[in-house]
C-alpha atoms as a PDB file:
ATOM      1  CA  UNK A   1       3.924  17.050 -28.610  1.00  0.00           C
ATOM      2  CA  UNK A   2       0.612  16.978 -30.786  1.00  0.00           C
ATOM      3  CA  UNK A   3      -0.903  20.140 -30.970  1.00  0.00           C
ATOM      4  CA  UNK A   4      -2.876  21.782 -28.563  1.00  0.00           C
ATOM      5  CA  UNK A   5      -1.705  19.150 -25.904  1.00  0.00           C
ATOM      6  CA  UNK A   6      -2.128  20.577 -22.006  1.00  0.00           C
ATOM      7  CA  UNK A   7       1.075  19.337 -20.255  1.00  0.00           C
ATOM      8  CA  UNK A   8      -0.392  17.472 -17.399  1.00  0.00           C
ATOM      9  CA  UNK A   9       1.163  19.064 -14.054  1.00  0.00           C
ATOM     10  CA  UNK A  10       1.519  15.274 -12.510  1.00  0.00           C
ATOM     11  CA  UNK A  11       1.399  12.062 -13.803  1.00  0.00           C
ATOM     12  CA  UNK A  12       3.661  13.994 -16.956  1.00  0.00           C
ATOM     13  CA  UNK A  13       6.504  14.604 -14.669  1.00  0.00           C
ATOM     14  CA  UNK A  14       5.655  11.754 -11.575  1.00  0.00           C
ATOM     15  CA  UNK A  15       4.205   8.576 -13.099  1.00  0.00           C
ATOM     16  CA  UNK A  16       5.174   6.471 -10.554  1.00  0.00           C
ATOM     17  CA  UNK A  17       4.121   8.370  -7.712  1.00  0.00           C
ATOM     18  CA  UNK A  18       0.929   9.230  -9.747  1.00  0.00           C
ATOM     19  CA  UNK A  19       0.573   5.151 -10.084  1.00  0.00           C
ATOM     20  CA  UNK A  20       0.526   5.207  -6.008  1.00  0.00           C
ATOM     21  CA  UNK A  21      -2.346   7.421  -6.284  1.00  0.00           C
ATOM     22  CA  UNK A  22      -4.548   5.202  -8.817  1.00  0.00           C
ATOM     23  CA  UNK A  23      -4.293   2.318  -6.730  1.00  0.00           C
ATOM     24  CA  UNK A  24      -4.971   4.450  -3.383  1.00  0.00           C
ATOM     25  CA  UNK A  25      -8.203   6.146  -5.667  1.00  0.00           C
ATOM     26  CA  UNK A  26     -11.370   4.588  -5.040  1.00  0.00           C
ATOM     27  CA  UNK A  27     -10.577   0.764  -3.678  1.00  0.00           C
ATOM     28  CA  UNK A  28     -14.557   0.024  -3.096  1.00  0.00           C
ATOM     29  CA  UNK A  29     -15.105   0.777  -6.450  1.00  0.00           C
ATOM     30  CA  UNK A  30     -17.745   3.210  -5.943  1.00  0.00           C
ATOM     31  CA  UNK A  31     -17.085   5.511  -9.373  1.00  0.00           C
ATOM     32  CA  UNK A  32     -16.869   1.849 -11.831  1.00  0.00           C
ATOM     33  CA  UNK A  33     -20.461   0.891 -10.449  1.00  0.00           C
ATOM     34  CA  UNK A  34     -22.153   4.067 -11.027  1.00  0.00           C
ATOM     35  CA  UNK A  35     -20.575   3.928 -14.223  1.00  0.00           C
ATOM     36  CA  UNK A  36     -22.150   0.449 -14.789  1.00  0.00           C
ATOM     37  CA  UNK A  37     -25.652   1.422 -13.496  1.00  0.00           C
ATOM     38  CA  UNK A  38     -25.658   4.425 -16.023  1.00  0.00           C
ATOM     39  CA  UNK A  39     -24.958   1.737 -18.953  1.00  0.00           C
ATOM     40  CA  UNK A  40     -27.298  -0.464 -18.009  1.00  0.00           C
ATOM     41  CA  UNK A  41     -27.243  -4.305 -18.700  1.00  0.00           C
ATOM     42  CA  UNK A  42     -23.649  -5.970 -18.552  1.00  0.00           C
ATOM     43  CA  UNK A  43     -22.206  -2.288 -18.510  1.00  0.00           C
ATOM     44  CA  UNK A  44     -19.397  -2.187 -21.295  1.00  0.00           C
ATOM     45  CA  UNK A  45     -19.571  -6.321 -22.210  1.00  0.00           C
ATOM     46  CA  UNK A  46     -18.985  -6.518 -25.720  1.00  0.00           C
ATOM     47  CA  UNK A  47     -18.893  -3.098 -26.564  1.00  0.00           C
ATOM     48  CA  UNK A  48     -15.835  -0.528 -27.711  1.00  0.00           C
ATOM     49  CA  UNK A  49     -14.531   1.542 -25.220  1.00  0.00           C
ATOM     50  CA  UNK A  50     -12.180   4.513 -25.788  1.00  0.00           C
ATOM     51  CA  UNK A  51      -9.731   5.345 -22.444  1.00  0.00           C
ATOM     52  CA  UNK A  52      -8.970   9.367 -23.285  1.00  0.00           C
ATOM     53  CA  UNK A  53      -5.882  10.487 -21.484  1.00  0.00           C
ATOM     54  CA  UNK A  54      -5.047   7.131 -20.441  1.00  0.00           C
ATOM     55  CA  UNK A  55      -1.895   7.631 -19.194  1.00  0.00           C
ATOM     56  CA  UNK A  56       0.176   4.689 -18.236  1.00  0.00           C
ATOM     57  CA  UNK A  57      -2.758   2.516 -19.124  1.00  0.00           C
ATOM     58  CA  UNK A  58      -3.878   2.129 -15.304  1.00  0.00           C
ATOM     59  CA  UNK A  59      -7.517   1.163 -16.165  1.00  0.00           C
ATOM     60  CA  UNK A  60      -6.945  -0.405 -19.749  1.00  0.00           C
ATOM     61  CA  UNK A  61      -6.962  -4.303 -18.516  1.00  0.00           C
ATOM     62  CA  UNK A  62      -9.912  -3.562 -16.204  1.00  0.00           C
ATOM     63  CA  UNK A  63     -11.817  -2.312 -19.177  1.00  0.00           C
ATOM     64  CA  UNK A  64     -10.317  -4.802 -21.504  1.00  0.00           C
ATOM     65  CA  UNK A  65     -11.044  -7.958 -19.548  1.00  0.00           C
ATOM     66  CA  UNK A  66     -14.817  -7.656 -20.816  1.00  0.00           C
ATOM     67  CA  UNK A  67     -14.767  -5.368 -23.851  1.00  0.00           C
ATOM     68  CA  UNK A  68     -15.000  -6.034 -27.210  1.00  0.00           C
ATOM     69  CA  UNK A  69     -12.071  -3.595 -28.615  1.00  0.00           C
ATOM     70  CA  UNK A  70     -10.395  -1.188 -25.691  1.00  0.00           C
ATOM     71  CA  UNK A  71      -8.487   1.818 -27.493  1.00  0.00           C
ATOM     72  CA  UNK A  72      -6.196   4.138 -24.994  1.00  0.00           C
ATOM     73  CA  UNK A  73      -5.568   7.582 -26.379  1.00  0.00           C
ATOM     74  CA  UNK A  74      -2.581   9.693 -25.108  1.00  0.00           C
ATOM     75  CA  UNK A  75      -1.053  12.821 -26.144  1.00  0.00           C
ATOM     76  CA  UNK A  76       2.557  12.101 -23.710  1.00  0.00           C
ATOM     77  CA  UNK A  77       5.126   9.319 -25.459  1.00  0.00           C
ATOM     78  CA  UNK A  78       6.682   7.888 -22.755  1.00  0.00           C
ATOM     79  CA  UNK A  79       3.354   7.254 -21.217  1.00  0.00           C
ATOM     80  CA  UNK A  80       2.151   5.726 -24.243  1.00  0.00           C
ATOM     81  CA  UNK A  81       4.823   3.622 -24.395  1.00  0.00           C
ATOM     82  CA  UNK A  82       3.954   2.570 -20.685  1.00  0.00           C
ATOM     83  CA  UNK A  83       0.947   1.607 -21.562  1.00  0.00           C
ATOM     84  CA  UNK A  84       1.469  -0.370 -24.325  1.00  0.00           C
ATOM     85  CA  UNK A  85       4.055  -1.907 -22.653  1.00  0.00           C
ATOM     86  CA  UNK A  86       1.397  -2.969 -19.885  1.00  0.00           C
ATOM     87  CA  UNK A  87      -1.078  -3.954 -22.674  1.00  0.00           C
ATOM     88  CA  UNK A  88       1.463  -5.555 -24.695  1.00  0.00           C
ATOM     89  CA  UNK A  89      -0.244  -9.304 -23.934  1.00  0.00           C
ATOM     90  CA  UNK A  90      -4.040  -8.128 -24.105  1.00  0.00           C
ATOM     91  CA  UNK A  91      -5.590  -8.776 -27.671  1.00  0.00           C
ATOM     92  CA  UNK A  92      -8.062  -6.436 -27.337  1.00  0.00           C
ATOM     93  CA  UNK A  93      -6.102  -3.376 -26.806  1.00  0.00           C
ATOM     94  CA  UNK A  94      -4.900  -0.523 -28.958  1.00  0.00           C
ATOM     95  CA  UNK A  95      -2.792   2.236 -26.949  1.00  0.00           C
ATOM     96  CA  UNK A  96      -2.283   5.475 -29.856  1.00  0.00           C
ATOM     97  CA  UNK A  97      -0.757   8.855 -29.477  1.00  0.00           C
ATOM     98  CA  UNK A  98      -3.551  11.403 -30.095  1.00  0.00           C
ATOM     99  CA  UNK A  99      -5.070  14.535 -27.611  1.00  0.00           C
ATOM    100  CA  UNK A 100      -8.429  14.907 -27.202  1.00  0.00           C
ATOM    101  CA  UNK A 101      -8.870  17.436 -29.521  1.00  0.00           C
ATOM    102  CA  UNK A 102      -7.834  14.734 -32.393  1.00  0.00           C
ATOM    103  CA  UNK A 103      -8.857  10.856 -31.365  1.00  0.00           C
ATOM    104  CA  UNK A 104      -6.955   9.198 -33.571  1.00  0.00           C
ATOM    105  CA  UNK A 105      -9.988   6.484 -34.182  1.00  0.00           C
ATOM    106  CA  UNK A 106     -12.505   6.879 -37.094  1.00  0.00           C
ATOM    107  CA  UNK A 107     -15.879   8.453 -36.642  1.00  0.00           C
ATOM    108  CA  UNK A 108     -19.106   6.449 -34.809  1.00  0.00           C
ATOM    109  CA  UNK A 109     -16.253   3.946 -33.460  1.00  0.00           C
ATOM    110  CA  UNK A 110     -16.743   3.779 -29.928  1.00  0.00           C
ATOM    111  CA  UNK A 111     -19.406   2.869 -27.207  1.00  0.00           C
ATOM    112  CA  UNK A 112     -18.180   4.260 -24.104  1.00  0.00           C
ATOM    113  CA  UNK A 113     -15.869   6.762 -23.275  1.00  0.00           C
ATOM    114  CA  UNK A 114     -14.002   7.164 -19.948  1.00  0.00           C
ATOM    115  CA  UNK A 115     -12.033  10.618 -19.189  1.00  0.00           C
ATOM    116  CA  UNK A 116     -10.543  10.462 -15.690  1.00  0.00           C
ATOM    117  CA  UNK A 117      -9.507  14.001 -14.544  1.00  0.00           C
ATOM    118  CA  UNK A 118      -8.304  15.242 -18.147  1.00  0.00           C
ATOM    119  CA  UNK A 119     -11.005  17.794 -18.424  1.00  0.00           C
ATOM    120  CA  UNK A 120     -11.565  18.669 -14.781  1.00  0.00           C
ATOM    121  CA  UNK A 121     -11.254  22.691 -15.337  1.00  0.00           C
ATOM    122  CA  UNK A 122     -14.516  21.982 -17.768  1.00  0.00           C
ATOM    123  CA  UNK A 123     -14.504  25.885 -19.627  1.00  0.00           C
ATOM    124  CA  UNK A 124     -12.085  25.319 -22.206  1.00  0.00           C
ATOM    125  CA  UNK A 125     -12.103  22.066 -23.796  1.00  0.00           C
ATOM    126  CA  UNK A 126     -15.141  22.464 -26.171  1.00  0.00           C
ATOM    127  CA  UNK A 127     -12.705  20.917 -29.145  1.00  0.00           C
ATOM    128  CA  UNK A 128     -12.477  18.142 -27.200  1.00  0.00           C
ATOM    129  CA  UNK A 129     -16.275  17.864 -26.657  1.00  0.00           C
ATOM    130  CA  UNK A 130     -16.695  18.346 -30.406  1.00  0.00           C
ATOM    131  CA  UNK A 131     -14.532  14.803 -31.230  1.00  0.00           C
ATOM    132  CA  UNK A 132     -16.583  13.199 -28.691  1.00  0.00           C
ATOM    133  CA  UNK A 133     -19.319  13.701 -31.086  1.00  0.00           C
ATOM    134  CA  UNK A 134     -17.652  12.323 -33.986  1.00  0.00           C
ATOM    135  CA  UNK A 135     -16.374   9.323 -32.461  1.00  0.00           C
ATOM    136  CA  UNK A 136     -19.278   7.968 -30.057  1.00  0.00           C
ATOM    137  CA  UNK A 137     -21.971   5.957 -32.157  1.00  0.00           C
ATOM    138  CA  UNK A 138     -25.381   6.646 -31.721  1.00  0.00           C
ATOM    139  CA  UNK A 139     -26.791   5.724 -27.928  1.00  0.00           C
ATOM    140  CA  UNK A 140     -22.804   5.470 -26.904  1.00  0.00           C
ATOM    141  CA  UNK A 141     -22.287   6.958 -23.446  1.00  0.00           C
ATOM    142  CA  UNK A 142     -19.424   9.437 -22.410  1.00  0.00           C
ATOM    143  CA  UNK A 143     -18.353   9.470 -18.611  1.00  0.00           C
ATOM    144  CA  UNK A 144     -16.343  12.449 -17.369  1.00  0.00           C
ATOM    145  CA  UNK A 145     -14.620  11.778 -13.486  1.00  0.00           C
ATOM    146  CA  UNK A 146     -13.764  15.199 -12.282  1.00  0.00           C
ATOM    147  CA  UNK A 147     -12.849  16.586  -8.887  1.00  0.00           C
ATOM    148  CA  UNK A 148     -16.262  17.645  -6.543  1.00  0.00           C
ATOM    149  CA  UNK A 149     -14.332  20.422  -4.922  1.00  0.00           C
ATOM    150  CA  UNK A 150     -17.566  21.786  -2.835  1.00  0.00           C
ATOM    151  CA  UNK A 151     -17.215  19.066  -0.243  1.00  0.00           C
ATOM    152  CA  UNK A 152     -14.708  16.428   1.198  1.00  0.00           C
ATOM    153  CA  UNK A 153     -11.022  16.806   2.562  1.00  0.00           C
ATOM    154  CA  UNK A 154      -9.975  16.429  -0.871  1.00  0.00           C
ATOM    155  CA  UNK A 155     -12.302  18.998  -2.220  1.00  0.00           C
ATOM    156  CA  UNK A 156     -10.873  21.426   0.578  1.00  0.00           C
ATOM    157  CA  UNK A 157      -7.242  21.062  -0.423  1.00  0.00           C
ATOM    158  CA  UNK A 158      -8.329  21.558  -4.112  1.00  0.00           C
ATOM    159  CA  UNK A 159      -9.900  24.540  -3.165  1.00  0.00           C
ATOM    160  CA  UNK A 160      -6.623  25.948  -1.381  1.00  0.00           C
ATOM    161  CA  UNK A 161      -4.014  24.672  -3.944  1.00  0.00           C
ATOM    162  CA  UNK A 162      -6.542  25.646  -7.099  1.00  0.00           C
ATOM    163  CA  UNK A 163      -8.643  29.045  -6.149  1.00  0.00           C
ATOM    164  CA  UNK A 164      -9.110  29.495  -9.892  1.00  0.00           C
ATOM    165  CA  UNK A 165     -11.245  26.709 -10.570  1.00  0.00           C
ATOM    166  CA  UNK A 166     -14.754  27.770  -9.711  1.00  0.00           C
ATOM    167  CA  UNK A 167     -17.221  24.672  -8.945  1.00  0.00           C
ATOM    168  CA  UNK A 168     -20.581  26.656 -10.152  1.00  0.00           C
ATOM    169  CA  UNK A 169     -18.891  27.717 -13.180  1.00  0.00           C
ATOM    170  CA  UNK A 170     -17.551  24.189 -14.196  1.00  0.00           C
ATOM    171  CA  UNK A 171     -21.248  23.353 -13.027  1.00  0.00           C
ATOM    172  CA  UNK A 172     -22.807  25.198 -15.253  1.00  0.00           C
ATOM    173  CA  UNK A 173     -20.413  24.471 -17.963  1.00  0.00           C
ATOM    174  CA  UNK A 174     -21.148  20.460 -18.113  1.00  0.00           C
ATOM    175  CA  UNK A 175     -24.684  21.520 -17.383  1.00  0.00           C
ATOM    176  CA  UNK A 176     -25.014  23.683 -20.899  1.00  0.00           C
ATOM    177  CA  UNK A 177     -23.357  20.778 -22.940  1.00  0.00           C
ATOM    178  CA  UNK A 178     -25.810  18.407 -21.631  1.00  0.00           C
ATOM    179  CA  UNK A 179     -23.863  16.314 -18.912  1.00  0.00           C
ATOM    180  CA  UNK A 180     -25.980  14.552 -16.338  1.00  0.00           C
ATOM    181  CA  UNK A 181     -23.684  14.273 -12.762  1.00  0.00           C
ATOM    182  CA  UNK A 182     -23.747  11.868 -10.409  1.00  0.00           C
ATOM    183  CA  UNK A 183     -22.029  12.592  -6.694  1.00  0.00           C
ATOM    184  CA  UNK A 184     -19.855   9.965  -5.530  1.00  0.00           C
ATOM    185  CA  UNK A 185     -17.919   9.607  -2.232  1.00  0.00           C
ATOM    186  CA  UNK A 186     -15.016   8.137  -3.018  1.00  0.00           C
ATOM    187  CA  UNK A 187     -11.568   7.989  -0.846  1.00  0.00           C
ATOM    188  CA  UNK A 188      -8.073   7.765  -1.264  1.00  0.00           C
ATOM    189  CA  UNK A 189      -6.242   4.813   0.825  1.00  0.00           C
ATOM    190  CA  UNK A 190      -2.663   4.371   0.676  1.00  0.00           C
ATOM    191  CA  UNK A 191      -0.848   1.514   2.178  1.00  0.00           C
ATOM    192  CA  UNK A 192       1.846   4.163   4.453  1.00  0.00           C
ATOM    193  CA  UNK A 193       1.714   7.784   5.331  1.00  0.00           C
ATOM    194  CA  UNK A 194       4.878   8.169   2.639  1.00  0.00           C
ATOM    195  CA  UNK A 195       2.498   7.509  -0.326  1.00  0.00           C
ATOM    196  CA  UNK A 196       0.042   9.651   0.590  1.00  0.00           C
ATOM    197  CA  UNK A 197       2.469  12.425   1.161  1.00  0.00           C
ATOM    198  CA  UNK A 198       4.185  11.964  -2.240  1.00  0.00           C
ATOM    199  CA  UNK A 199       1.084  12.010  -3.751  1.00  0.00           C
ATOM    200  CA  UNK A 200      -0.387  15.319  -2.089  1.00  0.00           C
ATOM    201  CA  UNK A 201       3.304  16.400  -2.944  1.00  0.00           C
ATOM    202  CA  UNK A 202       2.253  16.102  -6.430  1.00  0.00           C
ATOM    203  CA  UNK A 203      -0.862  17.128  -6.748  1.00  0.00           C
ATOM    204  CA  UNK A 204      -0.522  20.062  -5.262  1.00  0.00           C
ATOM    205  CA  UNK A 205       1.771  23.159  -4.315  1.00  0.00           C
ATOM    206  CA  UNK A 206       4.398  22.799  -2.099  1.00  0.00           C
ATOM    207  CA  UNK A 207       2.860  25.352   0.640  1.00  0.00           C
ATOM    208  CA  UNK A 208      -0.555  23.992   0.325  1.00  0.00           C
ATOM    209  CA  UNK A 209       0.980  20.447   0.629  1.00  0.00           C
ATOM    210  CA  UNK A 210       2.779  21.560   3.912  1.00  0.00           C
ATOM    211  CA  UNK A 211       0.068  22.948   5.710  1.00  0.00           C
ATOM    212  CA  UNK A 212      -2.995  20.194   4.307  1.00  0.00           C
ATOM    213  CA  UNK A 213      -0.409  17.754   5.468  1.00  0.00           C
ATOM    214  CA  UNK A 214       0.151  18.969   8.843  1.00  0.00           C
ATOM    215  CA  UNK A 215      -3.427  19.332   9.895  1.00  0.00           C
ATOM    216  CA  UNK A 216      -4.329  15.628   8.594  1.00  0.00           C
ATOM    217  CA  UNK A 217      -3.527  11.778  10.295  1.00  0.00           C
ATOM    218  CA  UNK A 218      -3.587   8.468   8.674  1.00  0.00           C
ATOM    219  CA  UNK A 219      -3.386   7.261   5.387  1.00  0.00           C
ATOM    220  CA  UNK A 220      -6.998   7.740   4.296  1.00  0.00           C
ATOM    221  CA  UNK A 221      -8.617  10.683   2.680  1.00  0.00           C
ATOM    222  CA  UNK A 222     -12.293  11.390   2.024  1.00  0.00           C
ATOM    223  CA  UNK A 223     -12.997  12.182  -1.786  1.00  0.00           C
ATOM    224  CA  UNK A 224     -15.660  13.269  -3.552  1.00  0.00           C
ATOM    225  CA  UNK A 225     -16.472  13.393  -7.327  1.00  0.00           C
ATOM    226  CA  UNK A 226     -18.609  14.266  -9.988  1.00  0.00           C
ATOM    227  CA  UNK A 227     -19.174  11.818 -12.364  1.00  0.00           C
ATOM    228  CA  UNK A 228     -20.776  13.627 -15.664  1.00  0.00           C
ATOM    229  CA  UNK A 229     -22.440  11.580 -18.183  1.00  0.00           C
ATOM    230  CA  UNK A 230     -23.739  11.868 -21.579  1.00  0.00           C
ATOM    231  CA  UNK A 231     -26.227   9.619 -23.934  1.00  0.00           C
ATOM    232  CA  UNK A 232     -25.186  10.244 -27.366  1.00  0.00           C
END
């Protein structure tokens, strides 16, 4: 594993079950069109984006069916190979093994940057912030999706499951780098109660997961986010 890699406590050792919960993230497409309205314009048209912790490549063709160049950057190999697997017949698509603490693309390459949950815990991955710099061109745009966990019935469970994680001090954290937020509602919707409870299953501790579960109906589960935002 490259070096300073974080072994991700989900989608590493679930990526099918963690595939459940992309599709269930967001349906309306709430956190993509803030995204958009930050850019401006035809949002990333034309330009070079950079997916950081892509994972299995989830959000590669969405990106890719409008981009110039689309580069997915992944520190796990078998979710690399996933993803280029699921790229394999998009031209425009480059899926490399790199953290973010080493982007394995040369410097002022990139437009926009999308990190979806890999830097959540904010305090911590400065390094990380530090490549950002050297890979974004001048007036790129970086978006961070993180985890609101002051409000929602997501945010709740968070809190329960994750007690460490401090919302004013990731705050205050984003703030002091220069990161902009926007709050989004978002929600999870899964097609049957068995998704949703393998995904809760995953995401959190099995005695939070028992008793978040137990006190909660349906397949649907309010969200919230912070999406943080840099001009560069």
């Amino acid at each position: 594993m490259p070096s300073g890699t974080v072994p991700s406590p989900n989608i590493w050792q679930h990526p099918e079950t963690y595939e459940l919960e992309n599709q269930a993230f967001d349906r309306s497409g709430r956190v993509e069109a803030a995204m958009r309205e930050v850019l401006g314009g035809e949002g990333w048209t034309g330009r070079d984006v950079l997916d950081l912790g892509c994972g299995t490549g989830f959000h590669l063709p969405r990106f890719a069916a409008s981009a110039r160049q689309v580069y997915g950057v992944e520190p796990h190999p078998g979710l690399v190979a996933v993803a280029a697997r699921r790229t394999s017949r998009l031209g425009n698509v480059t899926v490399l093994r790199g953290t973010a603490q080493e982007v394995p693309v040369p410097p002022a390459s990139v437009d926009v940057v999308h990190v979806r949950w890999a830097y959540f815990f904010g305090p911590g991955c400065e390094p990380g912030l530090a490549e950002l710099d050297r890979v974004v061109r001048r007036g790129g745009t970086a978006f961070v999706i993180d985890n609101d966990t002051t409000r929602s019935t997501f945010g709740a469970w968070f809190r329960r499951g994750y007690p460490e994680v401090e919302a004013t001090q990731v705050e205050r954290f984003w703030s002091r780098h220069g990161w902009q937020r926007l709050s989004i509602d978002a929600e999870w919707s899964f097609a049957t109660r068995a998704e949703l409870e393998s995904v809760v299953r995953i995401e959190l501790d099995a005695a939070t997961a028992d008793e978040v579960l137990a006190g909660h109906r349906g397949t649907q589960v309010d969200y919230a986010v912070n999406l943080w935002w840099r001009r560069f």
